[in-house]
C-alpha atoms as a PDB file:
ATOM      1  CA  UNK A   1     -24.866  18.076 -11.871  1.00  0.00           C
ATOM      2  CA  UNK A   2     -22.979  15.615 -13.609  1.00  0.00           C
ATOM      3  CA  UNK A   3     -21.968  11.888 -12.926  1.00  0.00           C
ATOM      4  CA  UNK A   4     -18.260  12.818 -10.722  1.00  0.00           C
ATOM      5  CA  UNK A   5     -20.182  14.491  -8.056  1.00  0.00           C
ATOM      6  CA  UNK A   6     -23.216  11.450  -7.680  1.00  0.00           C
ATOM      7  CA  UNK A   7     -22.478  10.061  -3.603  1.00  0.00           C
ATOM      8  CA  UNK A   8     -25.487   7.738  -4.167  1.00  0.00           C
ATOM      9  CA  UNK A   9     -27.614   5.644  -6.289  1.00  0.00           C
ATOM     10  CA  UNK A  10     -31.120   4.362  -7.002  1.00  0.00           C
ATOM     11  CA  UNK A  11     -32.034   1.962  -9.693  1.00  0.00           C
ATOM     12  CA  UNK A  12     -34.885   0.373 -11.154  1.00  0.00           C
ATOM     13  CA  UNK A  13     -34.933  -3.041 -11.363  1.00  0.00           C
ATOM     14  CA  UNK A  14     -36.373  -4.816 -14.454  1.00  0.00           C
ATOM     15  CA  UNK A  15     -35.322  -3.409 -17.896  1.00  0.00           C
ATOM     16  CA  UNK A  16     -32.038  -1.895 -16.024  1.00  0.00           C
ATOM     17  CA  UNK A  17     -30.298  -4.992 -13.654  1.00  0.00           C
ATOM     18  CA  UNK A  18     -32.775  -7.960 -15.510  1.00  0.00           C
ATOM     19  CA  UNK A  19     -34.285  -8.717 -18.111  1.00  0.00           C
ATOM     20  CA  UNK A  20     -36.339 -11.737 -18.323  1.00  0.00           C
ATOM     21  CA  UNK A  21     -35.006 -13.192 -15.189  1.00  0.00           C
ATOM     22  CA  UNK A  22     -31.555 -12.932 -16.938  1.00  0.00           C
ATOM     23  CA  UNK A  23     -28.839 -10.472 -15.843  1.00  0.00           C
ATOM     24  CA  UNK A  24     -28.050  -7.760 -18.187  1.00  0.00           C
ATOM     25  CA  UNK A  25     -24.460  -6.899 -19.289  1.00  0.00           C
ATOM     26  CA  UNK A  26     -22.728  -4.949 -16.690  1.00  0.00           C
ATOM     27  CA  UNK A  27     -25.463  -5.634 -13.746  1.00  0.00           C
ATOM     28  CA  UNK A  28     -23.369  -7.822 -11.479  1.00  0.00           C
ATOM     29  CA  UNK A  29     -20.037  -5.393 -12.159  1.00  0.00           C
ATOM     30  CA  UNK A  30     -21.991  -2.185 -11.190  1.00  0.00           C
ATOM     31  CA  UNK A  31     -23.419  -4.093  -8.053  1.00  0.00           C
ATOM     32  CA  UNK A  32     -19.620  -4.943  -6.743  1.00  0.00           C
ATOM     33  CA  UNK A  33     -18.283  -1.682  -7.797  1.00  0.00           C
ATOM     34  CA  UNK A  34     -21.055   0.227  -5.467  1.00  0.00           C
ATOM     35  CA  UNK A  35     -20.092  -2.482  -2.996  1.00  0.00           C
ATOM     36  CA  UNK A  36     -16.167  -1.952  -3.328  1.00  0.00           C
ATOM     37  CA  UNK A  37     -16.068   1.590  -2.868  1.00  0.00           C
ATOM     38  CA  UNK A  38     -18.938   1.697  -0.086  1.00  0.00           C
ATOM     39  CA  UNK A  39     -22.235   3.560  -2.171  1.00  0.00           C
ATOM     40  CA  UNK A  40     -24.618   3.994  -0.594  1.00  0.00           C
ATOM     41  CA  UNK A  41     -27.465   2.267  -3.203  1.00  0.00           C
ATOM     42  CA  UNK A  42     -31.554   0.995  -3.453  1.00  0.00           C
ATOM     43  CA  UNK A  43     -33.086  -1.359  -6.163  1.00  0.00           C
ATOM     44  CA  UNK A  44     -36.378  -0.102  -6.576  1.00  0.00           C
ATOM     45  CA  UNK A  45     -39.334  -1.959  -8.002  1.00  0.00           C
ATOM     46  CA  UNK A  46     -42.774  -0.656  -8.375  1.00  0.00           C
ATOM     47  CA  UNK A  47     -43.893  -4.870  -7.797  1.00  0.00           C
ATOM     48  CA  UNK A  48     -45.300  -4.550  -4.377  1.00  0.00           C
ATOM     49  CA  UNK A  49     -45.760  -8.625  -4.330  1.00  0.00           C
ATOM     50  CA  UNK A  50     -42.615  -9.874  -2.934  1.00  0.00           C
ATOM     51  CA  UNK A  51     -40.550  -9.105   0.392  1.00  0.00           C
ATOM     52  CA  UNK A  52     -37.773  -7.585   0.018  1.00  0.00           C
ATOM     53  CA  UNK A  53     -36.177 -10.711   1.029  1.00  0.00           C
ATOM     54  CA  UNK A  54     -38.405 -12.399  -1.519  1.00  0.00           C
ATOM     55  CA  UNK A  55     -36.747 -10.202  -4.668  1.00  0.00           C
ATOM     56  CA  UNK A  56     -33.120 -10.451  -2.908  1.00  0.00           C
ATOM     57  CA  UNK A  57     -33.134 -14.350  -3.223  1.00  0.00           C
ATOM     58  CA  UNK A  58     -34.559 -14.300  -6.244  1.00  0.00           C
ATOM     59  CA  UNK A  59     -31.606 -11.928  -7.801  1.00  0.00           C
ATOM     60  CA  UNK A  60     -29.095 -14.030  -6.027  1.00  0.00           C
ATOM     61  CA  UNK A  61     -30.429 -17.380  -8.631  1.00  0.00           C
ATOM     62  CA  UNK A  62     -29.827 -14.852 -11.379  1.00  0.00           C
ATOM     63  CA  UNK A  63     -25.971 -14.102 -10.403  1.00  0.00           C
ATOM     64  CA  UNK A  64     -26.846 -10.501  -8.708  1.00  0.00           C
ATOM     65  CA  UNK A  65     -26.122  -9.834  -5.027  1.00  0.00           C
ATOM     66  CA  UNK A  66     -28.486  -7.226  -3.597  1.00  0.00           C
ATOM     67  CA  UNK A  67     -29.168  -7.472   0.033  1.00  0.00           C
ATOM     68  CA  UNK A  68     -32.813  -7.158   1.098  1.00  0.00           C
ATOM     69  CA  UNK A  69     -31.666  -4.256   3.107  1.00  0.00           C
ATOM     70  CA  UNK A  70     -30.648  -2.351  -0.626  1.00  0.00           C
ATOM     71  CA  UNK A  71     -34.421  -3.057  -2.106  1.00  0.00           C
ATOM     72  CA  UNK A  72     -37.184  -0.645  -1.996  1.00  0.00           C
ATOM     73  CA  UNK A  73     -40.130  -1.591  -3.178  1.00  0.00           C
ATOM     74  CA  UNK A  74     -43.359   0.212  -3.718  1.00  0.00           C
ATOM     75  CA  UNK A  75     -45.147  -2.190  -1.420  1.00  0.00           C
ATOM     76  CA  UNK A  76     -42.572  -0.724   1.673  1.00  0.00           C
ATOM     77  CA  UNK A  77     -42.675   2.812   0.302  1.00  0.00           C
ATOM     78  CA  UNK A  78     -46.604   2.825   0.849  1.00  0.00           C
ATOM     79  CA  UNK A  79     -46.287   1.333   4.422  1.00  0.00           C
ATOM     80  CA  UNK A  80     -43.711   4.355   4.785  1.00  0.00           C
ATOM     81  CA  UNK A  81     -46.160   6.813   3.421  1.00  0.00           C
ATOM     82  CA  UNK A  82     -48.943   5.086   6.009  1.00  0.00           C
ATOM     83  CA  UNK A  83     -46.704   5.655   9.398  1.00  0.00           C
ATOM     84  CA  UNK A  84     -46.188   8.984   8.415  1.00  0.00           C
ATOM     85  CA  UNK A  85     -49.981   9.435   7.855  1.00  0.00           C
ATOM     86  CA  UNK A  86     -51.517   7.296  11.128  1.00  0.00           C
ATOM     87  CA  UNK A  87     -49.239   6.198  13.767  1.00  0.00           C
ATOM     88  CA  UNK A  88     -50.223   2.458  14.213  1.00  0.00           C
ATOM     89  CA  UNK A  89     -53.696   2.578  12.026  1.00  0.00           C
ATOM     90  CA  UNK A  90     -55.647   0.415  10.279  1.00  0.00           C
ATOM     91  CA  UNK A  91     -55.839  -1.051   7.307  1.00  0.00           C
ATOM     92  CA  UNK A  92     -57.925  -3.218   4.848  1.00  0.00           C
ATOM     93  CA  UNK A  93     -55.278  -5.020   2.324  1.00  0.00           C
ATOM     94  CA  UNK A  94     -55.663  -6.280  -0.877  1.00  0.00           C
ATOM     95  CA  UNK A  95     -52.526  -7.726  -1.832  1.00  0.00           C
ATOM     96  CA  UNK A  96     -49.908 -10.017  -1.459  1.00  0.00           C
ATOM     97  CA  UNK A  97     -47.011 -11.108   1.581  1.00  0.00           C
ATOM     98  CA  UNK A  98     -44.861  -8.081   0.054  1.00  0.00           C
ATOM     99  CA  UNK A  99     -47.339  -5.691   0.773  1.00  0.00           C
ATOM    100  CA  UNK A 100     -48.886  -7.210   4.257  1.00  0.00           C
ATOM    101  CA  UNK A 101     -45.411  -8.113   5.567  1.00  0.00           C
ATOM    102  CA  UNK A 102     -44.559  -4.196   5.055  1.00  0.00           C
ATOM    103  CA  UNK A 103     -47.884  -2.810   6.446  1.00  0.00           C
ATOM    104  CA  UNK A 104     -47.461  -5.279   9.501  1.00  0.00           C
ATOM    105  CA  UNK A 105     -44.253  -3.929   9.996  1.00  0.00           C
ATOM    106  CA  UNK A 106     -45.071  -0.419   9.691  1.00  0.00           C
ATOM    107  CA  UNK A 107     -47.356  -0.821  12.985  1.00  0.00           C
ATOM    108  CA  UNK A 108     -50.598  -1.100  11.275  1.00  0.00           C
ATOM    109  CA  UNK A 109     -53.387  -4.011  12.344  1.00  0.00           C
ATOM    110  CA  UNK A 110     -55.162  -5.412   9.290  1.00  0.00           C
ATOM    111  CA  UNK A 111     -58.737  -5.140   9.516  1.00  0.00           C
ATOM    112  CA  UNK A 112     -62.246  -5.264   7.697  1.00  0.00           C
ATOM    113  CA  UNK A 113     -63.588  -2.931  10.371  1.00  0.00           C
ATOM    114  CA  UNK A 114     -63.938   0.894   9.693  1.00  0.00           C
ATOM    115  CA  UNK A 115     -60.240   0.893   8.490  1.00  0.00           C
ATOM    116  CA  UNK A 116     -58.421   4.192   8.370  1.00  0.00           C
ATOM    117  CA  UNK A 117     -57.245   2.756   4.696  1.00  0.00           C
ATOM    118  CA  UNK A 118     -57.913   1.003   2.070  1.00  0.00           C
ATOM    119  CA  UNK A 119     -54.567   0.022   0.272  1.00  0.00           C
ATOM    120  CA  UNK A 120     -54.498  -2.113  -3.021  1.00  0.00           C
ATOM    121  CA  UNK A 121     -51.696  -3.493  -4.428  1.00  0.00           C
ATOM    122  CA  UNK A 122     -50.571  -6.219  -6.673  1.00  0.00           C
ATOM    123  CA  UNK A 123     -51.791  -9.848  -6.471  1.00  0.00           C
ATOM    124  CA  UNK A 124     -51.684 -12.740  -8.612  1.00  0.00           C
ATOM    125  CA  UNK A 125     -55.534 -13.614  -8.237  1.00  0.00           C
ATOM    126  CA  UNK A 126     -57.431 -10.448  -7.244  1.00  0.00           C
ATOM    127  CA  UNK A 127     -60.995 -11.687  -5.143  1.00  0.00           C
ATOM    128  CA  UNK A 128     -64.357 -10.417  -6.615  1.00  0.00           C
ATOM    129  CA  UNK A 129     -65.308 -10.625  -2.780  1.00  0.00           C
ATOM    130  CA  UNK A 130     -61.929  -8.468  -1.922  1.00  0.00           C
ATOM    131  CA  UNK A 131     -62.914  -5.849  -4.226  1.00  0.00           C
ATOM    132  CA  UNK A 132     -66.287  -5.746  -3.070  1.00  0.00           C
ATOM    133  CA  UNK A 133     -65.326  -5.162   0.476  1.00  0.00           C
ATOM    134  CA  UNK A 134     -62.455  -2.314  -0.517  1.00  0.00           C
ATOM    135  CA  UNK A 135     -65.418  -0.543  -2.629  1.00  0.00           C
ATOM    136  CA  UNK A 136     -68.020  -0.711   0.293  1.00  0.00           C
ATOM    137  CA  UNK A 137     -65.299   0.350   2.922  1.00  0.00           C
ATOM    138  CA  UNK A 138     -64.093   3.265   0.993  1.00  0.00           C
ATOM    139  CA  UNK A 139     -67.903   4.386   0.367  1.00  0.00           C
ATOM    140  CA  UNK A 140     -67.973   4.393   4.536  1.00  0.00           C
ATOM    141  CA  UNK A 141     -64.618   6.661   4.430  1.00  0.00           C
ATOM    142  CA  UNK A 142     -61.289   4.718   4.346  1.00  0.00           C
ATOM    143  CA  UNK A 143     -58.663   6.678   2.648  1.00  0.00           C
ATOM    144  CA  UNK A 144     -57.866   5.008  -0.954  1.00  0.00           C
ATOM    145  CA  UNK A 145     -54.124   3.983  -1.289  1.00  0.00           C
ATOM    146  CA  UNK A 146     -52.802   2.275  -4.123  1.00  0.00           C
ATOM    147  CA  UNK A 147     -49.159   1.224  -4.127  1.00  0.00           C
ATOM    148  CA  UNK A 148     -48.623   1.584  -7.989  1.00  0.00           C
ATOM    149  CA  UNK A 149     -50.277   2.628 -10.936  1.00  0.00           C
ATOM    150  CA  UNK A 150     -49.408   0.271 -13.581  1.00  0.00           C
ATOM    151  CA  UNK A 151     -52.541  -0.987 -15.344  1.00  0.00           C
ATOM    152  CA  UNK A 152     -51.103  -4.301 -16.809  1.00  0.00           C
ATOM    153  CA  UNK A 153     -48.251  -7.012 -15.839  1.00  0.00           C
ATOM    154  CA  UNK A 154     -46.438  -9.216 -18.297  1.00  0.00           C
ATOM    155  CA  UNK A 155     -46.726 -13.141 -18.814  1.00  0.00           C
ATOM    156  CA  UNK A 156     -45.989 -15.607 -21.176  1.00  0.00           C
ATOM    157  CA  UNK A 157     -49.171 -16.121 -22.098  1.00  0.00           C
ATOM    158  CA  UNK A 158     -49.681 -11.738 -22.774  1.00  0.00           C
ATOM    159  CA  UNK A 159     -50.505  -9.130 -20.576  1.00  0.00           C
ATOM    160  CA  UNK A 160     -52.147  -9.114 -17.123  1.00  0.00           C
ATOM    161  CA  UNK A 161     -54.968  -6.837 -15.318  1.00  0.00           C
ATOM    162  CA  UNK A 162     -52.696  -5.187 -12.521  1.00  0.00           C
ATOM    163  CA  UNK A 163     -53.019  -2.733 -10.019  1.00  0.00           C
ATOM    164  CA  UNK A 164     -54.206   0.460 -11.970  1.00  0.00           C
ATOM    165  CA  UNK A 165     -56.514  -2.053 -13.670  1.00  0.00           C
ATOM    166  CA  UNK A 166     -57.892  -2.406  -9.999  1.00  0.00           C
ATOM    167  CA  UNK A 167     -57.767   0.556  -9.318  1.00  0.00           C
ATOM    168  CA  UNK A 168     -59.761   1.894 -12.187  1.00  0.00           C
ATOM    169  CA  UNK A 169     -62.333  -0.565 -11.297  1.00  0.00           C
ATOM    170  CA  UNK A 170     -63.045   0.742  -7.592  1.00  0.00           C
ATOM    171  CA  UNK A 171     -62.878   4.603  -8.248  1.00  0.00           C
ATOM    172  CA  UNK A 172     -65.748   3.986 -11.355  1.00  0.00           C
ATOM    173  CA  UNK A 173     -67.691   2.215  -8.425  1.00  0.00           C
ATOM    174  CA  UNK A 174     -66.805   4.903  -5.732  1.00  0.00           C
ATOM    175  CA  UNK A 175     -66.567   8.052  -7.727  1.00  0.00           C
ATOM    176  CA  UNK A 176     -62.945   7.970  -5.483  1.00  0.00           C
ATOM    177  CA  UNK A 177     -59.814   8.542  -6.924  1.00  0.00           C
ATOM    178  CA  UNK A 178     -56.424   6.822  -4.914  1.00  0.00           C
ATOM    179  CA  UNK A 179     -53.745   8.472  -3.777  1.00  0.00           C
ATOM    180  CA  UNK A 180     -50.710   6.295  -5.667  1.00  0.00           C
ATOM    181  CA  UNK A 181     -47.376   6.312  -3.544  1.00  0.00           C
ATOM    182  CA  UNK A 182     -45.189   3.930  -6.381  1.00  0.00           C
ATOM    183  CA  UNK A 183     -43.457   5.789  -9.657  1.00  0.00           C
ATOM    184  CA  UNK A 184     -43.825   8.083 -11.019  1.00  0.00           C
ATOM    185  CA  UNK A 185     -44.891   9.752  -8.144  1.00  0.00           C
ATOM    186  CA  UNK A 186     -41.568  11.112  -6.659  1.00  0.00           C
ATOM    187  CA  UNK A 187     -42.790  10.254  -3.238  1.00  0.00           C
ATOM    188  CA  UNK A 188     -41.332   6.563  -4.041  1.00  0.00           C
ATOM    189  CA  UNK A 189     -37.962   8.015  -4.473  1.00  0.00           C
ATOM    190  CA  UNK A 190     -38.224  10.842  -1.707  1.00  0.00           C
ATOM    191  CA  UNK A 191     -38.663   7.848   1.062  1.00  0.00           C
ATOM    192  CA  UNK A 192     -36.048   5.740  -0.632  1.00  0.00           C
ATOM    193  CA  UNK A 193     -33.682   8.923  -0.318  1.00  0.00           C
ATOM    194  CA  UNK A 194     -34.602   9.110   3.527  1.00  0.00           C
ATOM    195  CA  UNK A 195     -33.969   5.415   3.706  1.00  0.00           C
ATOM    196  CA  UNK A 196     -30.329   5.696   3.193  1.00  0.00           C
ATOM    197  CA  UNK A 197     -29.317   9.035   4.427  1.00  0.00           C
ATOM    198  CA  UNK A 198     -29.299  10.158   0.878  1.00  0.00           C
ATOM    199  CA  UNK A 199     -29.643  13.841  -0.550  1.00  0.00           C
ATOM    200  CA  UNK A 200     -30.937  14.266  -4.165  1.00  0.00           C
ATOM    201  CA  UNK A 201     -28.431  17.023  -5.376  1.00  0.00           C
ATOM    202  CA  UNK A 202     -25.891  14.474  -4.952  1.00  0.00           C
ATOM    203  CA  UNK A 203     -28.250  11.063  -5.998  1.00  0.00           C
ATOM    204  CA  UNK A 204     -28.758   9.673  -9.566  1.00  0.00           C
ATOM    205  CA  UNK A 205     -31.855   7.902 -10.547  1.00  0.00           C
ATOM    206  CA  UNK A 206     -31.168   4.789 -13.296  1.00  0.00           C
ATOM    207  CA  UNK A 207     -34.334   3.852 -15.369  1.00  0.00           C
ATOM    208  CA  UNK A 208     -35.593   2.465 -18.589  1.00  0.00           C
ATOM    209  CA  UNK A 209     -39.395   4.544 -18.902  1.00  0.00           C
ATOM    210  CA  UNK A 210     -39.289   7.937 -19.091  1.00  0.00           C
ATOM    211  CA  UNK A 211     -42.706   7.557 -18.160  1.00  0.00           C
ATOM    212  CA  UNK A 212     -41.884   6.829 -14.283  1.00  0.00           C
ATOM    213  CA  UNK A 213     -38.379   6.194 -13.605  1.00  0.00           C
ATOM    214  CA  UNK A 214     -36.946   9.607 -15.634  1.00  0.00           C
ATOM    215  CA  UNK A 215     -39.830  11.938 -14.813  1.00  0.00           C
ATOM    216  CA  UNK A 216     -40.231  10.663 -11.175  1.00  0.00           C
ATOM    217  CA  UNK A 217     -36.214  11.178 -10.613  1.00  0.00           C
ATOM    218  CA  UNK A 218     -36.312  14.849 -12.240  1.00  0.00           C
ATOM    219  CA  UNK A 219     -39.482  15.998  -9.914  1.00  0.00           C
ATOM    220  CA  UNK A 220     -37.318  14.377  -7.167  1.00  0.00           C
ATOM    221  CA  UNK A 221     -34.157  16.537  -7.676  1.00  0.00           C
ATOM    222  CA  UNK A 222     -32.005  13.803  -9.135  1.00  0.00           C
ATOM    223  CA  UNK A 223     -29.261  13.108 -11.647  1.00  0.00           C
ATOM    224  CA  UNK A 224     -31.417  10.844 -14.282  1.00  0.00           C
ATOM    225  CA  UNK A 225     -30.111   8.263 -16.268  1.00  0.00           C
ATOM    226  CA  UNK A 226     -31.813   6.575 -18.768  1.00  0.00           C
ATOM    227  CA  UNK A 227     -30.974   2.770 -19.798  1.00  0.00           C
ATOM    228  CA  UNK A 228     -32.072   1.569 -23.179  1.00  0.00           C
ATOM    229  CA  UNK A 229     -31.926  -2.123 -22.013  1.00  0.00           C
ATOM    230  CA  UNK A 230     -35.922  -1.861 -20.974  1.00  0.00           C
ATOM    231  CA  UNK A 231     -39.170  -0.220 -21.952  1.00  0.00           C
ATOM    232  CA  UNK A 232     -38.212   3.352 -23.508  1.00  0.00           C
ATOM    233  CA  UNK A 233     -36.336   3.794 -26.716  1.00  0.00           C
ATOM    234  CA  UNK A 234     -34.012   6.333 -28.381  1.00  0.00           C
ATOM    235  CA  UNK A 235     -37.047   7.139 -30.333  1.00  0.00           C
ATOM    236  CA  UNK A 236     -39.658   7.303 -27.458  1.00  0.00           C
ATOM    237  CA  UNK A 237     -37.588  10.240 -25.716  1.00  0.00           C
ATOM    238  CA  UNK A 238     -37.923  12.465 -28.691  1.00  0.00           C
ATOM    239  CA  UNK A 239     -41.850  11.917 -27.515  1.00  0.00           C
ATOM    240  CA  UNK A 240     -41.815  13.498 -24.090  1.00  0.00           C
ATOM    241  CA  UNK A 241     -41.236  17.293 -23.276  1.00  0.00           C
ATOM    242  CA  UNK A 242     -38.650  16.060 -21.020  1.00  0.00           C
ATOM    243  CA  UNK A 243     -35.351  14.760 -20.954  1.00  0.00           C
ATOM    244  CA  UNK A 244     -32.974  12.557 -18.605  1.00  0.00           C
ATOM    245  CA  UNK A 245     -29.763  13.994 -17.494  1.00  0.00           C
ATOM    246  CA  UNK A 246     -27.976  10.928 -19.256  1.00  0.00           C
ATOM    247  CA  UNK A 247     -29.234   8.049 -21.971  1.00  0.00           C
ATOM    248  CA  UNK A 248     -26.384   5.176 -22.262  1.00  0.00           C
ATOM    249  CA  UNK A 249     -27.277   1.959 -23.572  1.00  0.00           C
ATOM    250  CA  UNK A 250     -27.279  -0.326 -20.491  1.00  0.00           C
ATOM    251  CA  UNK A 251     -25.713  -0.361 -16.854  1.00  0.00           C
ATOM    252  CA  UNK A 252     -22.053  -1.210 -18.463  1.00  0.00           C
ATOM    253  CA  UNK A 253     -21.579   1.886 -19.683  1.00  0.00           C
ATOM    254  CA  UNK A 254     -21.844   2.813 -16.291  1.00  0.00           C
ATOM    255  CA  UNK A 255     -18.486   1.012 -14.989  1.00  0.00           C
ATOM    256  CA  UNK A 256     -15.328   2.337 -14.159  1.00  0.00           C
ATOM    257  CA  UNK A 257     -13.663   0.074 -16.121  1.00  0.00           C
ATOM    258  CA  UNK A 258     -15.456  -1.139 -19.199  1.00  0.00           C
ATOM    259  CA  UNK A 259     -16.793  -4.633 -19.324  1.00  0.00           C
ATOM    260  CA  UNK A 260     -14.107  -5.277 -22.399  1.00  0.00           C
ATOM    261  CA  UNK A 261     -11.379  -4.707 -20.200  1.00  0.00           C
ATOM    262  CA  UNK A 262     -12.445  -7.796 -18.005  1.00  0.00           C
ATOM    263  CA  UNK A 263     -13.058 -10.124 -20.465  1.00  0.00           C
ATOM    264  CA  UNK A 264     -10.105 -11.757 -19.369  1.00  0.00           C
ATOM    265  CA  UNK A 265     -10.827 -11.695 -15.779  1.00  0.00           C
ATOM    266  CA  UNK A 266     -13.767 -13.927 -15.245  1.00  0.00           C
ATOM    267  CA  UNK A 267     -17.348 -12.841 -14.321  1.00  0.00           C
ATOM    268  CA  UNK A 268     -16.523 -11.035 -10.856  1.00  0.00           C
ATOM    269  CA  UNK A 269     -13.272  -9.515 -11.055  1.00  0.00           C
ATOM    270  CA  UNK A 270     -13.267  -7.515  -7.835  1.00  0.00           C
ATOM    271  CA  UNK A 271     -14.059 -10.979  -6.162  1.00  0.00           C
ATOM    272  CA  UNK A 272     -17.320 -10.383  -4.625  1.00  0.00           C
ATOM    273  CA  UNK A 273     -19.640 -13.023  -3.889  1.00  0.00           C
END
C-alpha cells in the first residue's frame, strides 16, 4: 500500500501536530488540506484526562482547528470497549472529566458498589483512598480496565507517576493484571476506524514512537508513518524488529504542496479558519 491509495487518516497528537503546546511545521496546512478535500480524519491521544471538547479548544489557542468530533482519545476508546462488553454496566472510576464524561456517555452508572469494572485512567492527583477502593473491588471481582499504559507523564519540573505507574501498583496488590484498551494495543485504532466509517487497507496511521503509534498501526492493518518531530529517532528504528511503512521528518512533508511554496501566502493559504 502506498500513500496515493490512503482514503483516511489517523494521527497522534503530541510529537506529530504539537510540540510543547506549540504547533509544528506543517500541522495547521495538513489539517486544512484533509478539510479541503473532505478526509475523513481522528487525532488520537492516549491522555484520557480531557474531553474531547477539552483538547479541541485547547488546539484551537495553539492555531490548529480540530473539531471535538475528529479527536479520539483513549479515555472514549475504553468507554467504547465497555458498551461493547456490558450494555449499560457499572463502573468504579478513577480518573478525570475526560474519562467520566465518556463512561457516562457510554450508558454506564458510576458506582462503588459491586461494579462490573474497575477502570483507571489518568489524573492529576491520584487518591490513596481511590486506589484502595479499586484494589479491594477488584479482589471482590470487577474486571480491571486501564485506559493506557504509559508509566510516566512529562512536567516542567521532570517526570510524573501516570497510569501504568497505577496500574503496576494495583496488580502487585491484586495479583491482577488489566486489560489496557489505549496504544499500542490496536484496539485504540480498530474503534477509531469504526468511528469514521474507515477501513484499514485504505487508512494510514501518523506517529512519532514506534513503540505504540507504529507497532499499534501495523497490527491494525494500516499504512504507518513515522514522524521524527516526537519521541522516536532515526536511530531508535534501527532498534525494533519492525519497521513503519514511511519515516519523513515531520507532518510537512506530508503536504501536497510543500510548506516553501507558501511562504508567500500567509499562514492558511486555503483560507480555513
Amino acid at each position: 500500500m502506498d500513500r496515493d491509495s490512503i482514503d483516511c487518516w489517523l494521527t497522534d497528537m503530541d510529537g506529530v501536530l504539537v510540540k510543547e503546546n506549540n504547533p509544528l511545521p506543517g500541522a495547521a496546512e495538513l489539517l486544512a488540506q484533509w478539510r479541503q478535500a473532505d478526509i475523513p480524519y481522528l487525532v488520537l491521544t492516549n491522555n484520557s484526562i480531557y474531553t474531547a471538547r477539552d483538547l479541541s479548544a485547547r488546539l484551537r489557542s495553539n492555531g490548529l482547528d480540530v473539531p471535538e468530533s475528529n479527536i479520539w482519545t483513549s479515555a472514549m476508546a475504553t468507554a467504547d470497549f465497555l458498551s461493547n462488553q456490558v450494555e449499560r454496566g457499572t463502573a468504579y472510576v478513577v480518573g478525570e472529566a475526560g474519562l467520566t464524561t465518556a463512561i457516562h456517555e457510554a450508558g454506564f452508572v458510576m458506582t462503588e458498589h459491586d461494579p462490573d469494572f474497575v477502570v483507571v485512567g489518568e489524573t492529576h492527583s491520584y487518591s490513596f483512598e481511590a486506589i484502595t477502593k479499586a484494589i479491594r473491588l477488584i479482589d471482590a471481582g470487577s474486571r480491571f480496565i486501564v485506559t493506557n499504559p504509559d508509566a510516566t507523564g512529562p512536567s516542567p519540573e521532570g517526570v510524573l507517576p501516570a497510569t501504568g505507574a497505577i496500574a503496576a501498583l494495583i496488580t502487585k496488590a491484586t495479583n491482577r493484571e488489566p486489560y489496557v484498551v489505549g496504544k499500542p494495543n490496536p484496539m485504540m485504532f480498530r474503534s477509531a476506524l469504526n468511528r469514521i466509517g474507515a477501513h484499514s487497507m485504505s487508512t494510514a496511521m501518523i506517529g512519532d514512537r514506534m513503540d505504540t503509534d507504529i507497532i499499534a498501526g501495523m497490527e491494525a492493518g494500516m499504512h504507518t508513518v513515522l514522524v521524527l518531530s516526537g519521541i522516536s529517532t532515526a536511530e531508535d528504528v534501527r532498534r525494533f524488529p519492525f519497521r513503519p511503512n514511511e519515516i519523513v521528518d515531520g507532518v510537512h512533508n506530508l503536504l501536497d504542496v510543500p510548506l516553501e511554496s507558501r511562504s508567500d501566502l500567509g499562514p492558511d493559504p486555503t483560507g480555513s479558519a
